[in-house]
Protein backbone atom coordinates (compact mmCIF):
# COMPACT_ATOMS: atom_id res chain seq x y z
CA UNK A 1 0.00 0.00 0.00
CA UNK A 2 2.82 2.12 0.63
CA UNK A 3 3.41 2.11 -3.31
CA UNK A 4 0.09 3.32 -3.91
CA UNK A 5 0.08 6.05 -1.14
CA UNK A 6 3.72 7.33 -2.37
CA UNK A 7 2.17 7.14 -6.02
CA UNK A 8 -0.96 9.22 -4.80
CA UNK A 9 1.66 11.82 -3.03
CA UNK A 10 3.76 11.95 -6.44
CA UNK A 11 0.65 12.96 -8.43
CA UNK A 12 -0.34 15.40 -6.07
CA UNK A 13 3.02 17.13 -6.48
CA UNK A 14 2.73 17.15 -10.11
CA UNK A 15 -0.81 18.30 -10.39
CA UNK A 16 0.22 21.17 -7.87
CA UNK A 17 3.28 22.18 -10.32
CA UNK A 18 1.74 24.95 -12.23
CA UNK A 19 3.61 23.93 -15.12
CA UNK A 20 1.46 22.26 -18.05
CA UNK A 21 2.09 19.59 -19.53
CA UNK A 22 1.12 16.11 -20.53
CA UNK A 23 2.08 14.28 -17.27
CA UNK A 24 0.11 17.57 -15.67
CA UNK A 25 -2.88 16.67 -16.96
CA UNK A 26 -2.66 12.97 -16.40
CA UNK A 27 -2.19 14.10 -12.70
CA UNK A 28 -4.93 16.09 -12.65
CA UNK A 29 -7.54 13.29 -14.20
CA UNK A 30 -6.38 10.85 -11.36
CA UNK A 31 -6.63 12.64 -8.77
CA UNK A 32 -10.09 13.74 -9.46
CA UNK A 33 -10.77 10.31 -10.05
CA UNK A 34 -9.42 9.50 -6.53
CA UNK A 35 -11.61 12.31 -5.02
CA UNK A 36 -15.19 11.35 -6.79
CA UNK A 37 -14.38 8.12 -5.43
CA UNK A 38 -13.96 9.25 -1.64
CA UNK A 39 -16.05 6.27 -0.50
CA UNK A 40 -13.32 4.13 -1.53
CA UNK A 41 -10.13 6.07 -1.48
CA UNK A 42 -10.95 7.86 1.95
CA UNK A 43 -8.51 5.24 4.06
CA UNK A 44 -5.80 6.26 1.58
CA UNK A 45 -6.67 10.01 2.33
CA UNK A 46 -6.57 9.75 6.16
CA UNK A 47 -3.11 7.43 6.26
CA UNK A 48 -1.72 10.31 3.72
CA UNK A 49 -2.86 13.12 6.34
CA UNK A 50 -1.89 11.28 9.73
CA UNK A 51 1.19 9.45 9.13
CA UNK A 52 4.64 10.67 10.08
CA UNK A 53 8.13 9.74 9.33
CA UNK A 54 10.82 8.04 11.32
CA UNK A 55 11.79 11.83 13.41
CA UNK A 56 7.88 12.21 14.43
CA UNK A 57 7.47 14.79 11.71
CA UNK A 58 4.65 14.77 8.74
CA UNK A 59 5.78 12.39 6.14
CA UNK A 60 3.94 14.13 3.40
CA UNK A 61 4.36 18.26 2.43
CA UNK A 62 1.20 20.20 3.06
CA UNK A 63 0.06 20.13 -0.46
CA UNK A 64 -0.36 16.69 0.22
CA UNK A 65 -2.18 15.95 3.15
CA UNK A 66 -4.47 18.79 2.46
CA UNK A 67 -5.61 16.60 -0.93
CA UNK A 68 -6.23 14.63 1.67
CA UNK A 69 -8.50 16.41 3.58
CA UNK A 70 -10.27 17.30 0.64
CA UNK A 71 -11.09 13.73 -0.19
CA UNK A 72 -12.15 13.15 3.43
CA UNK A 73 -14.32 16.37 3.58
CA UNK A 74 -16.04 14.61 0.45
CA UNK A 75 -16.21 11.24 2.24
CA UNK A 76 -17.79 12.97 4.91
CA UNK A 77 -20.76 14.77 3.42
CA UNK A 78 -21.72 12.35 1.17
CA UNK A 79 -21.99 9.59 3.97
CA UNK A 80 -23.75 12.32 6.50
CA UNK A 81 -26.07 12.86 3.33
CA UNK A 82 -26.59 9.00 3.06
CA UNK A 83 -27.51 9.24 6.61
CA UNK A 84 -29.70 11.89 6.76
CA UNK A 85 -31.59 10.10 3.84
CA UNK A 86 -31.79 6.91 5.71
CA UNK A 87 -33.18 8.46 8.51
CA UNK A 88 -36.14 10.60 6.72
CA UNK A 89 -37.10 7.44 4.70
């Protein structure tokens, strides 16, 4: 999983590198991928916020973990939505 978190982190770093570009635009098409997909890629979002390296510090920059957040903040209203439906019906 590490793989796929450190892939996630790379493409976030590109995306965020206001230079266009091929590999810019691939970036950008995954990641929004990964964020209409919260429901599934939220456990990837919250180990890419919370985890730290070996001195106790963030492992990944800002830009990073606040992709992260994003994707949660989307996991998190749509399942409060689902809930709030659930309960009316």
């Amino acid at each position: 999983m590490n793989h796929d978190l450190d892939q996630l982190a790379e493409a976030i770093n590109i995306a965020s590198n206001p230079t266009p570009g091929l590999l810019h635009n691939q970036a950008l098409e995954y990641l929004q991928t990964v964020q209409q997909n919260a429901a599934t890629t939220w456990r990837a979002a919250l180990t890419l916020f919370v985890e730290t390296g070996a001195g106790g510090s963030r492992k990944y920059a800002p830009n990073v973990r606040f992709f992260a957040l994003r994707v949660l903040e989307d996991f998190l209203e749509n399942r409060c939505v689902c809930m709030t439906v659930q309960a009316v019906v």
